[in-house]
Protein backbone atom coordinates (compact mmCIF):
# COMPACT_ATOMS: atom_id res chain seq x y z
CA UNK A 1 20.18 -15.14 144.77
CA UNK A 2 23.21 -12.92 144.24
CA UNK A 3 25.47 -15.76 145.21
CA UNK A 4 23.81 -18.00 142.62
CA UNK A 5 25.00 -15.72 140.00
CA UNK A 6 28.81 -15.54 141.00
CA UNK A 7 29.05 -13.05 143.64
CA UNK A 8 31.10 -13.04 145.99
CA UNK A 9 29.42 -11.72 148.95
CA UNK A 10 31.53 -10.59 151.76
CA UNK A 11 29.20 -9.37 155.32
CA UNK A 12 29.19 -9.35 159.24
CA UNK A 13 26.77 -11.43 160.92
CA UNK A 14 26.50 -10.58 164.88
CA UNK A 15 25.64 -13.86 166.57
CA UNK A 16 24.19 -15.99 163.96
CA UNK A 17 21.31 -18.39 164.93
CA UNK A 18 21.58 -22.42 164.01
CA UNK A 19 19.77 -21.72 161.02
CA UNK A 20 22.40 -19.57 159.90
CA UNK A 21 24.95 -21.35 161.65
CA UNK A 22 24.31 -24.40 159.81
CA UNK A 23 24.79 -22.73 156.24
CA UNK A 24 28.47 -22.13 156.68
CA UNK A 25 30.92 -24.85 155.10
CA UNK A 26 34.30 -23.93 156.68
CA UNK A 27 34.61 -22.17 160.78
CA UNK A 28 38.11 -20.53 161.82
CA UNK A 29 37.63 -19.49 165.73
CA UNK A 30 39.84 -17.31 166.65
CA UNK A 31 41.04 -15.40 169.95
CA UNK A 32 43.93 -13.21 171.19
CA UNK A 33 45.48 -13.29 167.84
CA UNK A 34 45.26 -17.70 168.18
CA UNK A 35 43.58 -20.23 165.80
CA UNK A 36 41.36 -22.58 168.07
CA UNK A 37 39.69 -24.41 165.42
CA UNK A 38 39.80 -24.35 161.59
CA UNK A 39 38.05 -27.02 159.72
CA UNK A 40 34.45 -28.05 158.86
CA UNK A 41 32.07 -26.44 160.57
CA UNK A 42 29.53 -29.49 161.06
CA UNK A 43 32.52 -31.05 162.90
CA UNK A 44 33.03 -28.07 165.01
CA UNK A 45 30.58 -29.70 168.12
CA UNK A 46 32.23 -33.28 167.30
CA UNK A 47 35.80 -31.56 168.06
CA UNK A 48 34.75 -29.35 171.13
CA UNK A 49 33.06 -32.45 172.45
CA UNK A 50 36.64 -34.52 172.33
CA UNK A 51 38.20 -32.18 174.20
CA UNK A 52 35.75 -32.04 177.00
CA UNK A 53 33.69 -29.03 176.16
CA UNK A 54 29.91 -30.51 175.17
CA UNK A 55 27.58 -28.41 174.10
CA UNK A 56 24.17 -28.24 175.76
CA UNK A 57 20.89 -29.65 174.55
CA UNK A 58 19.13 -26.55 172.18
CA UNK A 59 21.92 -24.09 172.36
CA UNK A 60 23.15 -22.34 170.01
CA UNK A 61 26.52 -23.89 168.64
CA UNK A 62 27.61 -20.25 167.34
CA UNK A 63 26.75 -18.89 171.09
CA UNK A 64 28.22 -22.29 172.71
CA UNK A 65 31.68 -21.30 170.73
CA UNK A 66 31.60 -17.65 171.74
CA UNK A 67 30.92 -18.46 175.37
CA UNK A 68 33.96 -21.65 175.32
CA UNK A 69 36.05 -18.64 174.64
CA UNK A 70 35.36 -16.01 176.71
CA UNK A 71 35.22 -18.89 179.57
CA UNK A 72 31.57 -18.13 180.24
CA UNK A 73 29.83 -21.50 179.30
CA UNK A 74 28.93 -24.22 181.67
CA UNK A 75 31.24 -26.79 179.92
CA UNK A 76 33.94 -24.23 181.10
CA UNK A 77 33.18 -23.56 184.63
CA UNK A 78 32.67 -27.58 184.83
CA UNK A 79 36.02 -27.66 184.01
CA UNK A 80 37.61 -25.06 186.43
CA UNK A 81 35.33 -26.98 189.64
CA UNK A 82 37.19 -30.36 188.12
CA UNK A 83 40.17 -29.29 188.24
CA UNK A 84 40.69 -25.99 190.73
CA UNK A 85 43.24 -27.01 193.43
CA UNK A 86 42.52 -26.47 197.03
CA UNK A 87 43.32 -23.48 199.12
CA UNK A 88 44.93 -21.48 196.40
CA UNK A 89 42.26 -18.58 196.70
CA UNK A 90 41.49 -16.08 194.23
CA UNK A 91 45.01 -15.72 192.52
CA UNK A 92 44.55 -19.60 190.48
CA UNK A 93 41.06 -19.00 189.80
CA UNK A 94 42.82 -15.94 187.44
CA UNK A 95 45.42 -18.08 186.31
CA UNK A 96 42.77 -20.55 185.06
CA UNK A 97 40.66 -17.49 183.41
CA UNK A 98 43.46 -16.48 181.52
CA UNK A 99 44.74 -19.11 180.12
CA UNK A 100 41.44 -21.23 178.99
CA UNK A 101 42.39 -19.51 175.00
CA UNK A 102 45.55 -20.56 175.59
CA UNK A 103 44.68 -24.45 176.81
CA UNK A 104 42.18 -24.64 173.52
CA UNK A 105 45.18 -23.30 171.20
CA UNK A 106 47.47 -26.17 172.64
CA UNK A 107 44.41 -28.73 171.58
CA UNK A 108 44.21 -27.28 168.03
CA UNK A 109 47.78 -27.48 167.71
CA UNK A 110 47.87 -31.13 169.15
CA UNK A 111 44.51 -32.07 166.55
CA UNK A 112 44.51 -34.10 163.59
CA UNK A 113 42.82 -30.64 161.92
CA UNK A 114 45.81 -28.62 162.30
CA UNK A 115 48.06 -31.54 160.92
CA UNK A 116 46.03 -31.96 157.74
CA UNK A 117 45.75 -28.19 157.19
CA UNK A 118 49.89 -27.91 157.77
CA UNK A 119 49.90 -30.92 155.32
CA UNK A 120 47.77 -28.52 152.33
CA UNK A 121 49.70 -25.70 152.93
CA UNK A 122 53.24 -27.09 152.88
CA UNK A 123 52.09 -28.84 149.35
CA UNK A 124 51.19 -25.20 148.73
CA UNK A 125 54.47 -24.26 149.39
CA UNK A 126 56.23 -26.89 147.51
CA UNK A 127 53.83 -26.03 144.25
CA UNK A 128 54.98 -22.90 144.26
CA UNK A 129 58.73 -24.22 143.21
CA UNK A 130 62.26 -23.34 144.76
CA UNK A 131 62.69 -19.57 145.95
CA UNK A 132 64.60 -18.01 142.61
CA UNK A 133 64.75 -14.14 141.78
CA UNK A 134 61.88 -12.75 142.21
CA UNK A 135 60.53 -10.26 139.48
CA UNK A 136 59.59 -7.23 139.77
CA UNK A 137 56.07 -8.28 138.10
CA UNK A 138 55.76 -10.51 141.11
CA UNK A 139 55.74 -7.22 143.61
CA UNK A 140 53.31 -4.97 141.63
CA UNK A 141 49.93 -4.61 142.32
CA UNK A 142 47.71 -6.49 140.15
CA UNK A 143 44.37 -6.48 139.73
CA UNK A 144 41.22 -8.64 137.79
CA UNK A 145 40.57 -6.37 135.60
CA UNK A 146 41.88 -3.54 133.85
CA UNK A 147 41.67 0.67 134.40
CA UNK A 148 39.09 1.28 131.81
CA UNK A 149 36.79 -1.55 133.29
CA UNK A 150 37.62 0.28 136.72
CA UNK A 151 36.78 3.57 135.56
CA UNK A 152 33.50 2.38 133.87
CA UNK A 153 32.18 0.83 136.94
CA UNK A 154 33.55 3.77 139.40
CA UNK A 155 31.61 5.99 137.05
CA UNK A 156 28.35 4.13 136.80
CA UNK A 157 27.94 3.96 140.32
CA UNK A 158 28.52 7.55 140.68
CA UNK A 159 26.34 8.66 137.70
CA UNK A 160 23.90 6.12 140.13
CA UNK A 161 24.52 8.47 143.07
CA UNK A 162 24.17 11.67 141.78
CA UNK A 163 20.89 10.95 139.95
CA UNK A 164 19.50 8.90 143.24
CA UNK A 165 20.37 12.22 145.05
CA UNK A 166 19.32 15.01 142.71
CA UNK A 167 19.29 18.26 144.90
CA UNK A 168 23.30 18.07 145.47
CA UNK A 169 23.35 18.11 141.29
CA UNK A 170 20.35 20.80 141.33
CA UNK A 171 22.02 23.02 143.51
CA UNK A 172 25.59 22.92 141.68
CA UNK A 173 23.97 23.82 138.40
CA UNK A 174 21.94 26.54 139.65
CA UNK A 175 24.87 27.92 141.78
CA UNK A 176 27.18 27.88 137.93
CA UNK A 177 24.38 29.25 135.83
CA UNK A 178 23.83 32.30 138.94
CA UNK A 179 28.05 32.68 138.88
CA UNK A 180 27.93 32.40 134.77
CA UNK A 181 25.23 35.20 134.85
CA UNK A 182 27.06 37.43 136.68
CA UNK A 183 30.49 37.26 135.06
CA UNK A 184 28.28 37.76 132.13
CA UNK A 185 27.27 41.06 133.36
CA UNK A 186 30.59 42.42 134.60
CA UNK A 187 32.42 41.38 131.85
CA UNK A 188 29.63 42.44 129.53
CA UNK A 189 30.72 44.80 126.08
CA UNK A 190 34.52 44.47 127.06
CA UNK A 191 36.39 46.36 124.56
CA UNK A 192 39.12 45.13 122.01
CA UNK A 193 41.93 47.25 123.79
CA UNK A 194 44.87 47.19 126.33
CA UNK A 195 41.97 47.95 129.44
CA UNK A 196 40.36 44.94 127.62
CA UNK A 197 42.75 42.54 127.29
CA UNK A 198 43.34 43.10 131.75
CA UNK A 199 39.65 42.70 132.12
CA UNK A 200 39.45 39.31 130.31
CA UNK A 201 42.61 38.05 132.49
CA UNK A 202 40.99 39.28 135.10
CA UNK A 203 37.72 36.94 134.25
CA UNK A 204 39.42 34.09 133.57
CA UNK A 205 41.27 34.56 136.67
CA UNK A 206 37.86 34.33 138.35
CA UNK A 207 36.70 31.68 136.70
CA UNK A 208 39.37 29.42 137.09
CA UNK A 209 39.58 30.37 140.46
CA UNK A 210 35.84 29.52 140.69
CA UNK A 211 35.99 26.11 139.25
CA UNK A 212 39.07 24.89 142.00
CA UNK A 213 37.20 25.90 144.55
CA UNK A 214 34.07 24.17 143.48
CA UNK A 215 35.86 20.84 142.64
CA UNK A 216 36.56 20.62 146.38
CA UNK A 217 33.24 19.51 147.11
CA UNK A 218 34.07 16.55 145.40
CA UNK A 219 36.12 15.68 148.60
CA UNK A 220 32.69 14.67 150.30
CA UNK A 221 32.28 11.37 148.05
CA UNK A 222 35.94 9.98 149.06
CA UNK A 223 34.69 11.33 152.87
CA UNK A 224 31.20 9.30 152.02
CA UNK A 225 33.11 6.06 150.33
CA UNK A 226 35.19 6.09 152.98
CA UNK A 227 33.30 4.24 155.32
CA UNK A 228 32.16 1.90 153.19
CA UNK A 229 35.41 0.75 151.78
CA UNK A 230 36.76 0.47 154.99
């Protein structure tokens, strides 16, 4: 429903199931830092199957992909008994281990995917015009929308926070009204004199003093945010 209205949602799905699976438009595969496929993903089977890796009968394609990679599906190990040389022991059955992401790298690169995906991004390149002097405009930061729309939202959601977790905000309050109270009472009747004069530098000194200290706390939400920015 969000997605409907223009969202763009951005989450982690831990071994999606077909009826997931099947929802995606575009799949990038990647291990050790290597592309192994890019394209469609309702071609994704049709190119694994080319290359001699089918998928079984009712298995998951998402868990068929993940197991091609980490060399632990049956199309793999087919593979290794085809093709495992004889007598070479234990030391070729690592070589063939290790280099299974790099065999289905080699296939990508060799595919008529990677050529037509090379093709969009070199007329990507050439859109963009011969290299000239670059502004500094072009190195700055830039963002969709502007600070005060920034600042608005930033502050909604923590005006949303605070009133979602109200004993944080009750206890602040009640801890300035005790601290007002009893600078109150110290600093009650001061006289209009010289003593006078040090006493009030002396409460402001407090105060001030009081208020830095208590604007620490606001450390926790960047703490809190943290995580979820991240």
């Amino acid at each position: 429903r969000l997605s409907r209205r223009g969202r763009t949602i951005i989450f982690s799905i831990h071994q999606p199931r077909y009826s997931i699976f099947k929802l995606f438009d575009s799949l990038t595969l990647l291990a050790s830092g290597k592309v192994l496929y890019h394209g469609p993903a309702k071609h994704a089977l049709e190119y694994f199957s080319s290359i001699g890796y089918e998928c079984e009968p009712f298995n998951n394609p998402a868990d068929f992909f993940l197991d091609v990679i980490n060399g632990d599906s049956t199309a793999v190990v087919a593979s290794k008994e085809d093709h495992r040389p004889v007598d070479t022991g234990k030391v070729a059955e690592d070589n063939v281990d290790s280099s299974v992401v790099d065999v289905l790298h080699q296939k990508y690169l060799s595919s008529s995917l990677y050529q037509s995906t090379k093709e969009a991004l070199g007329k990507v390149e050439l859109g963009r015009g011969s290299k000239q002097r670059l502004s500094k405009l072009e190195h700055e930061i830039t963002y969709a929308n502007g600070f005060l729309t920034q600042l608005y939202w930033v502050s909604k959601r923590s005006l949303k926070n605070l009133i979602r977790n109200p004993q944080a905000s009750i206890a602040q309050i009640a801890v300035t009204i005790i601290l007002a109270l009893v600078v109150g009472a110290i600093f009650f009747g001061v006289k209009l004199d010289r003593s006078g004069i040090q006493n009030r530098v002396g409460s402001l000194f407090f105060v001030t003093t009081n208020q830095c200290f208590s604007s620490v706390s606001a450390i926790e939400l960047f703490i809190r945010d943290k995580k979820l920015f991240v």
